[in-house]
Protein backbone atom coordinates (compact mmCIF):
# COMPACT_ATOMS: atom_id res chain seq x y z
CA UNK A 1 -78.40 223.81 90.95
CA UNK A 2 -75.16 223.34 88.49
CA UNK A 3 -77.28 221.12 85.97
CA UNK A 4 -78.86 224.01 83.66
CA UNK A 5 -81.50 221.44 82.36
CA UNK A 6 -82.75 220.86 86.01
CA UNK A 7 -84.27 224.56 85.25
CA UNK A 8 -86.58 223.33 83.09
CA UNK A 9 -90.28 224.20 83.48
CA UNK A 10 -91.45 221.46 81.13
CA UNK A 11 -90.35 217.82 81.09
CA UNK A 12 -91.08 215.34 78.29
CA UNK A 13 -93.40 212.31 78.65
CA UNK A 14 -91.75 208.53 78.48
CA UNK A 15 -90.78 207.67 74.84
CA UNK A 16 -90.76 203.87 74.14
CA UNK A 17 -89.27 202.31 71.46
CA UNK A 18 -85.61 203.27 69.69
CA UNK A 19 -84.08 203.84 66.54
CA UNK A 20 -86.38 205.22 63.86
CA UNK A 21 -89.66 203.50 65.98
CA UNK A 22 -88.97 205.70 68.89
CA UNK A 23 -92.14 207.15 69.78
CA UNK A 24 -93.77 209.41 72.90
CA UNK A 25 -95.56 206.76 75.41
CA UNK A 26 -99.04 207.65 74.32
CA UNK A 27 -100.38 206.18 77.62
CA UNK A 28 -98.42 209.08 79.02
CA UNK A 29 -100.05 211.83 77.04
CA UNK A 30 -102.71 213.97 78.64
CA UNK A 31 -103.91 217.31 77.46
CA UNK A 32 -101.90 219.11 80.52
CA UNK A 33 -98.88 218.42 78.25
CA UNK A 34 -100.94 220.37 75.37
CA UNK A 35 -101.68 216.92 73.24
CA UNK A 36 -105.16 218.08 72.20
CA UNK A 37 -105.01 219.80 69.19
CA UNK A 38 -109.28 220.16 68.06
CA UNK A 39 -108.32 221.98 64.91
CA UNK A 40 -106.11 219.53 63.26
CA UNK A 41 -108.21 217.79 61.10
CA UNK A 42 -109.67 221.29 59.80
CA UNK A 43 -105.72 222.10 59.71
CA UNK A 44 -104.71 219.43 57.95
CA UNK A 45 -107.84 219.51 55.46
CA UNK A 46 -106.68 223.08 54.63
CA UNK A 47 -103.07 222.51 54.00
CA UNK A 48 -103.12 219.83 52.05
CA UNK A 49 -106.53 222.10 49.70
CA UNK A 50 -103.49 224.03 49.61
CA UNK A 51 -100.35 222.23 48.66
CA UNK A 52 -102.82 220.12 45.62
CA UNK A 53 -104.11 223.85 44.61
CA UNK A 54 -100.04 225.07 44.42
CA UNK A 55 -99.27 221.33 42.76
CA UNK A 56 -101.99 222.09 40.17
CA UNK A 57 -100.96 225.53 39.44
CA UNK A 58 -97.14 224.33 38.87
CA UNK A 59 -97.63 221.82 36.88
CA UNK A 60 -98.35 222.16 33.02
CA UNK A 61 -101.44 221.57 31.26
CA UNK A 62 -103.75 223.26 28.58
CA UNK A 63 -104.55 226.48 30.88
CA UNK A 64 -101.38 226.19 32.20
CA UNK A 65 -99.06 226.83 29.52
């Protein structure tokens, strides 16, 4: 084995598409490759709480002198 990528324990699914479309097959992505994620609307809800909580606190106003 002389190829050090042929090591690999993980391979990536199909991508289709090029350029700045290209894109992972999504008919090719099963939660064996770990592509179920059940948290990531909770996730998401949190981060951006956070980032408009941090935006707020930066930004000037009459508490905020």
């Amino acid at each position: 084995m002389t190829d050090p990528l042929a090591k690999a324990g993980a391979n990536a699914p199909p991508m289709i598409g090029s350029g700045c479309t290209q894109r992972y097959d999504p008919e090719h992505l099963t939660p064996q490759l770990g592509t179920e994620f059940p948290g990531a609307e909770a996730l998401w809800k949190h981060l951006r709480y956070a980032a408009e909580a941090a935006e707020d606190l930066a930004s000037p106003g009459p508490d905020n002198d």
